[in-house]
N, C-alpha and C. Protein backbone atom coordinates (compact mmCIF):
# COMPACT_ATOMS: atom_id res chain seq x y z
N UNK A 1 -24.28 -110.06 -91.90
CA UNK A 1 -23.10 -109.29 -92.24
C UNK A 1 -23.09 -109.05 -93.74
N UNK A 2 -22.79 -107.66 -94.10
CA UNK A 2 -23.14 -107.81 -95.53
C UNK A 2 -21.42 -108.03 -96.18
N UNK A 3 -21.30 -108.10 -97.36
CA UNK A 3 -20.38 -108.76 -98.28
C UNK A 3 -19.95 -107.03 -99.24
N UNK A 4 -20.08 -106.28 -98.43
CA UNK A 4 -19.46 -105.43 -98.89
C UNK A 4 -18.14 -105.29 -100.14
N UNK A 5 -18.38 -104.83 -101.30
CA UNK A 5 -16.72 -104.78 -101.88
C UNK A 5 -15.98 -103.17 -101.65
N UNK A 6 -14.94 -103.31 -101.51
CA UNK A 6 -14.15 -102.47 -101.03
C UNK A 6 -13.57 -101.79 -102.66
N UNK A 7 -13.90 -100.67 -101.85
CA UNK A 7 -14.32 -99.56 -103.36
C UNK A 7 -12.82 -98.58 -103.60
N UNK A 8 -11.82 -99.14 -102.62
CA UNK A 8 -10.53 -98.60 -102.58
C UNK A 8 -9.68 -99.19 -103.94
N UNK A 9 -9.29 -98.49 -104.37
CA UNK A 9 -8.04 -99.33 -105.76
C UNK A 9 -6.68 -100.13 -104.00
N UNK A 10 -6.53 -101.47 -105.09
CA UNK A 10 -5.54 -102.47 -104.42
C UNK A 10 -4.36 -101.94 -104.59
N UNK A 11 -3.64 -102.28 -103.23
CA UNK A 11 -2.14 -102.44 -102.98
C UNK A 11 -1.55 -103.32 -102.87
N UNK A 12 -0.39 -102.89 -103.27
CA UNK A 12 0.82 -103.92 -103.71
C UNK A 12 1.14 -104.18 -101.92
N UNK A 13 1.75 -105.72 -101.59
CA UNK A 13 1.69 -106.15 -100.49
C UNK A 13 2.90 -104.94 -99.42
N UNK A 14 4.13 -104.31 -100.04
CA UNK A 14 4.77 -103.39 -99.13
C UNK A 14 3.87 -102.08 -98.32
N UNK A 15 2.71 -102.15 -98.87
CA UNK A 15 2.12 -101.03 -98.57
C UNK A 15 0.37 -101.50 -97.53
N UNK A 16 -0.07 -102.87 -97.93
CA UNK A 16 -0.78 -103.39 -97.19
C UNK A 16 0.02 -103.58 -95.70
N UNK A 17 1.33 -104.44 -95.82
CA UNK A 17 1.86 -104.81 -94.61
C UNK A 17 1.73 -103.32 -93.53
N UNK A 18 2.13 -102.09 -94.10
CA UNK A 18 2.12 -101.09 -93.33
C UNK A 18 0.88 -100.84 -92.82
N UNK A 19 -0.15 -100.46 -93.62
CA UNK A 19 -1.71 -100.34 -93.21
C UNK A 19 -2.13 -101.24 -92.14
N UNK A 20 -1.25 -102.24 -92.43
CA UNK A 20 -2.04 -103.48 -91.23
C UNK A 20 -1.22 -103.16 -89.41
N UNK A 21 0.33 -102.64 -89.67
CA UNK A 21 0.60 -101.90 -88.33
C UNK A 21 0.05 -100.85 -87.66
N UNK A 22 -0.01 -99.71 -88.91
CA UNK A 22 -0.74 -98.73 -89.00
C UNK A 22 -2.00 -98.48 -87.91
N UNK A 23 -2.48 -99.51 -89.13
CA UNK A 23 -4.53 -99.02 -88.32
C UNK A 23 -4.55 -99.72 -86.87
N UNK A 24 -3.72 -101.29 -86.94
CA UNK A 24 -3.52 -101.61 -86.00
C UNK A 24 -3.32 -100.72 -84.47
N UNK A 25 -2.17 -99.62 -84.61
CA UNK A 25 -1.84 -98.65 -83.63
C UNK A 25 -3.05 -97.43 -83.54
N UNK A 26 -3.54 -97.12 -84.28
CA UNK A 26 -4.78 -96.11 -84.32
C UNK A 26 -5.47 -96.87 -83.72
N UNK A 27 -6.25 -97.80 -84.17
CA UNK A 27 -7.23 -98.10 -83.59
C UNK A 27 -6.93 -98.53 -82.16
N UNK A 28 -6.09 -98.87 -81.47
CA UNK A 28 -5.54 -99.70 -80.35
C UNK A 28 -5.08 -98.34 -79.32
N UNK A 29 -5.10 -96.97 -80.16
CA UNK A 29 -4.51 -95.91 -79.43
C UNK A 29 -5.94 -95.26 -79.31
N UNK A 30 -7.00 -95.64 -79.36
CA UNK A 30 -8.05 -94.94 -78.80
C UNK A 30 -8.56 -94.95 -77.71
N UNK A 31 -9.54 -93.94 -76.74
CA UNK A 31 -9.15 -94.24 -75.50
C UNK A 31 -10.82 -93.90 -75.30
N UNK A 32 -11.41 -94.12 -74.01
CA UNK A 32 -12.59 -93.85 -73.92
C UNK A 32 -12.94 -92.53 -73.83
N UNK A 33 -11.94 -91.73 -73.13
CA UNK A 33 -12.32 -90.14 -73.05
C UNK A 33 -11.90 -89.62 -74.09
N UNK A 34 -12.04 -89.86 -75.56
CA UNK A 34 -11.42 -88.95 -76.78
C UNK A 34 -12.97 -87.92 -77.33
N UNK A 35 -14.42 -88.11 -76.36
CA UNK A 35 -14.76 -86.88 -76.97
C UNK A 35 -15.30 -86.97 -78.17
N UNK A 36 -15.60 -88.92 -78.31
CA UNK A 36 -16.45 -89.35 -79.88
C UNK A 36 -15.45 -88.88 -80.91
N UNK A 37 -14.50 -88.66 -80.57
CA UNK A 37 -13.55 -88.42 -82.02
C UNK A 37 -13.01 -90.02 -82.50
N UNK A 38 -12.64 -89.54 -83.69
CA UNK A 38 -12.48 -90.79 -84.25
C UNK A 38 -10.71 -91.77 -83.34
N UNK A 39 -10.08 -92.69 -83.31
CA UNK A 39 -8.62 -92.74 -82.80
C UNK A 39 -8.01 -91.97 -84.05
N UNK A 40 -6.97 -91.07 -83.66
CA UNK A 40 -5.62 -91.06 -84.27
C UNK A 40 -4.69 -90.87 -83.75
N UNK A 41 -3.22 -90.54 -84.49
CA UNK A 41 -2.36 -90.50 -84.27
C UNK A 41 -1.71 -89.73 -85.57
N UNK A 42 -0.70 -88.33 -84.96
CA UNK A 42 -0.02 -87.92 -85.88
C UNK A 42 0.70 -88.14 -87.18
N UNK A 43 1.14 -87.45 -87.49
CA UNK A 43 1.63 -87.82 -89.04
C UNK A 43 3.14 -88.22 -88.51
N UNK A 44 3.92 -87.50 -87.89
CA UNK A 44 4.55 -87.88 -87.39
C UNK A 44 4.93 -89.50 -86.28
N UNK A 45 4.41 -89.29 -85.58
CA UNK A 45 4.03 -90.68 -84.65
C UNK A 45 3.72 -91.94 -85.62
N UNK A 46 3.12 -91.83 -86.68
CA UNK A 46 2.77 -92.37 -87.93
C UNK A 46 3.74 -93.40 -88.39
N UNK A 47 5.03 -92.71 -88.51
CA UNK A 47 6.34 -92.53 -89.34
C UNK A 47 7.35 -93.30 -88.62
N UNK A 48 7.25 -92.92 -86.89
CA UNK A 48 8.05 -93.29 -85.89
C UNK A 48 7.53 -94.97 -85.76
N UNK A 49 5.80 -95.27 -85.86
CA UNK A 49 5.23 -96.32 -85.28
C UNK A 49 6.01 -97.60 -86.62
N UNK A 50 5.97 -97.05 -87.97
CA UNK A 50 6.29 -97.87 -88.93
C UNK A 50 8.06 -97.98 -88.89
N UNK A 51 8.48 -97.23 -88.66
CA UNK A 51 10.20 -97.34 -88.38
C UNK A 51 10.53 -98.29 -86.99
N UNK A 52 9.69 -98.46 -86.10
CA UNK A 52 9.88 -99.17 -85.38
C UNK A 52 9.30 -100.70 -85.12
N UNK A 53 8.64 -101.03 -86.06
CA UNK A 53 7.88 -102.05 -86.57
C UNK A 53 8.74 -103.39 -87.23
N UNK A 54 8.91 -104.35 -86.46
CA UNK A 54 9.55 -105.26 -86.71
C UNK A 54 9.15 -106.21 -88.31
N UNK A 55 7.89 -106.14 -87.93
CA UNK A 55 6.80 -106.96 -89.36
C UNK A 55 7.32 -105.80 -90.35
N UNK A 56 7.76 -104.82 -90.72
CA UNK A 56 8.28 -104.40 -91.95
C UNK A 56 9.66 -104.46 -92.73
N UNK A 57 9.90 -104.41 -94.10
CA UNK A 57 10.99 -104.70 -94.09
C UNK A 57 11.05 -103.15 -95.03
N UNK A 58 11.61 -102.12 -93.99
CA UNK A 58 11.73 -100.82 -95.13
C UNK A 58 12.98 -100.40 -95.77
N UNK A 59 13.94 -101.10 -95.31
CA UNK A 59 14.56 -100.67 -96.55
C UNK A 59 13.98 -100.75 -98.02
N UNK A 60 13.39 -101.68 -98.54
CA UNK A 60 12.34 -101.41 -99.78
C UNK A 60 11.86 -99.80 -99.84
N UNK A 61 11.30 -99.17 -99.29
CA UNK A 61 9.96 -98.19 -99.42
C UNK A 61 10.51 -97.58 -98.02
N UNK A 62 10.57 -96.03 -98.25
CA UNK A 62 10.45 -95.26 -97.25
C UNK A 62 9.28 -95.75 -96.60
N UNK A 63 9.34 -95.03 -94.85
CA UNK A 63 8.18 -94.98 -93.92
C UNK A 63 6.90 -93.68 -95.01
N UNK A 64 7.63 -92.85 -94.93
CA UNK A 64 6.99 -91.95 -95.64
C UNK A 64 6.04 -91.86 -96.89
N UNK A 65 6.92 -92.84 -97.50
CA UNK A 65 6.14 -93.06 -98.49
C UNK A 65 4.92 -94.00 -98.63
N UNK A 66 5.00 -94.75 -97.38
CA UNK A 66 3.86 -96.01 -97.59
C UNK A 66 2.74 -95.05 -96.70
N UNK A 67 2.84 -94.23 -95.83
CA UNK A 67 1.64 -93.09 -95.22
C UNK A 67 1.17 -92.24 -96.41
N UNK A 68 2.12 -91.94 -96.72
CA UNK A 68 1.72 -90.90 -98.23
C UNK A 68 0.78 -91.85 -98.98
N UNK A 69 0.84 -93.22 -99.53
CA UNK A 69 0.18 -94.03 -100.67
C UNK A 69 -0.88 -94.39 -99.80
N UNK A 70 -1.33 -94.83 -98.36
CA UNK A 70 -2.23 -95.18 -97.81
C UNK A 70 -3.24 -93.92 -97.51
N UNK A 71 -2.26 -92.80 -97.78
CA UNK A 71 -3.72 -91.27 -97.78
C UNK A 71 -4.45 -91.33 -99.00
N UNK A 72 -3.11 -91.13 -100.42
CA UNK A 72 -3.57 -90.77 -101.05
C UNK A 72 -4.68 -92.44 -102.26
N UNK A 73 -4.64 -93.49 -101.48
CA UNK A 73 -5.62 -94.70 -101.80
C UNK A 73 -6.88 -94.58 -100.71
N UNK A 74 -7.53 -93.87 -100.01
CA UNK A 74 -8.38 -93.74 -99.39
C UNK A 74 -8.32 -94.80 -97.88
N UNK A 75 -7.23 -95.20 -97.80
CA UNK A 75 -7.18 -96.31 -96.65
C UNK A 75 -6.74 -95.13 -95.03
N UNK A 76 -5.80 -94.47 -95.33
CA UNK A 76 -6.09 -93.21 -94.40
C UNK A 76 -6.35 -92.13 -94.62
N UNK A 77 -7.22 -91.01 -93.58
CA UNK A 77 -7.11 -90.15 -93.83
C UNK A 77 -6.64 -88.93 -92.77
N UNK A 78 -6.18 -87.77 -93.14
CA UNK A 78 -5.62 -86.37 -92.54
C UNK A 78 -6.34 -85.47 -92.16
N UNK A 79 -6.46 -85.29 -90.29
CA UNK A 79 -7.47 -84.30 -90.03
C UNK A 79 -6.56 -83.43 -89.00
N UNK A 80 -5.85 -82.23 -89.92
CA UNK A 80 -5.15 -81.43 -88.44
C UNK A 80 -3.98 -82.10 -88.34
N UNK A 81 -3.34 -82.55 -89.28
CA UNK A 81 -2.04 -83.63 -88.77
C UNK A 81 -1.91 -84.50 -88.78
N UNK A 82 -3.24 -85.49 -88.08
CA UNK A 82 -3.50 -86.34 -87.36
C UNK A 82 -4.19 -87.40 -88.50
N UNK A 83 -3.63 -88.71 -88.50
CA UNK A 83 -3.97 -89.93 -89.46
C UNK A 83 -4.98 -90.80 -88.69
N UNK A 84 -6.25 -91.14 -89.56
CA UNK A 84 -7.12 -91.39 -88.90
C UNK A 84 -7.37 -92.71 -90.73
N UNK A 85 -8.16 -94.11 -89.29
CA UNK A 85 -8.57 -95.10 -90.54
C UNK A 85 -9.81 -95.00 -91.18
N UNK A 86 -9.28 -94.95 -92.40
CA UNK A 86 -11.02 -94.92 -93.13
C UNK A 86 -11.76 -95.94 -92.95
N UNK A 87 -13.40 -96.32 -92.36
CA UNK A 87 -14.00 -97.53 -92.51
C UNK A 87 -15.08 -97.42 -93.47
N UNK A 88 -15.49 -98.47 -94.01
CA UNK A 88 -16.07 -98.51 -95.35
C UNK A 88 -17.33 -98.52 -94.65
N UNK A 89 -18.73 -97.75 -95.36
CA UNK A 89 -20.27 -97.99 -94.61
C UNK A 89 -20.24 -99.39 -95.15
N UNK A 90 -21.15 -99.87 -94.73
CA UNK A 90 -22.55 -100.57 -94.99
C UNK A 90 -23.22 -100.66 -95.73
């Protein structure tokens, strides 16, 4: 297994906790007939999955805003709407 370092700039923990529901639901919402596409889930659905997320505490930080900081830090990305997790090569 290699020891990869993660070439993403760090987040402050309100914005990790989300990533970790986040990718959690992407990845867990993929299905075998998707057609080799990667899992996602809307930008919307996104928004709904983190507002309904008990492990967050948002009054701190909009939903919105922690999808917005996880695009624009390379941890997700936007294809068509649709939020998809970045994985680091090898």
């Amino acid at each position: 297994m290699s020891l990869t370092v993660d070439p993403r700039p760090p987040l402050p923990k309100w914005i990790t906790d989300a990533y970790t529901v986040l990718s959690a639901h992407i990845t867990d919402s993929g299905t075998d007939d998707s057609g080799g596409q990667a899992p996602a889930i809307s930008r919307e659905r996104a928004i709904d999955v983190l507002i309904e997320s008990d492990e967050l505490a948002l009054e701190q930080r909009t939903p919105n805003t922690r999808s917005q900081r996880l695009i624009e830090r390379g941890y997700l990305y936007e294809v068509n709407t649709e939020l998809r997790v970045t994985t680091l090569s090898e």
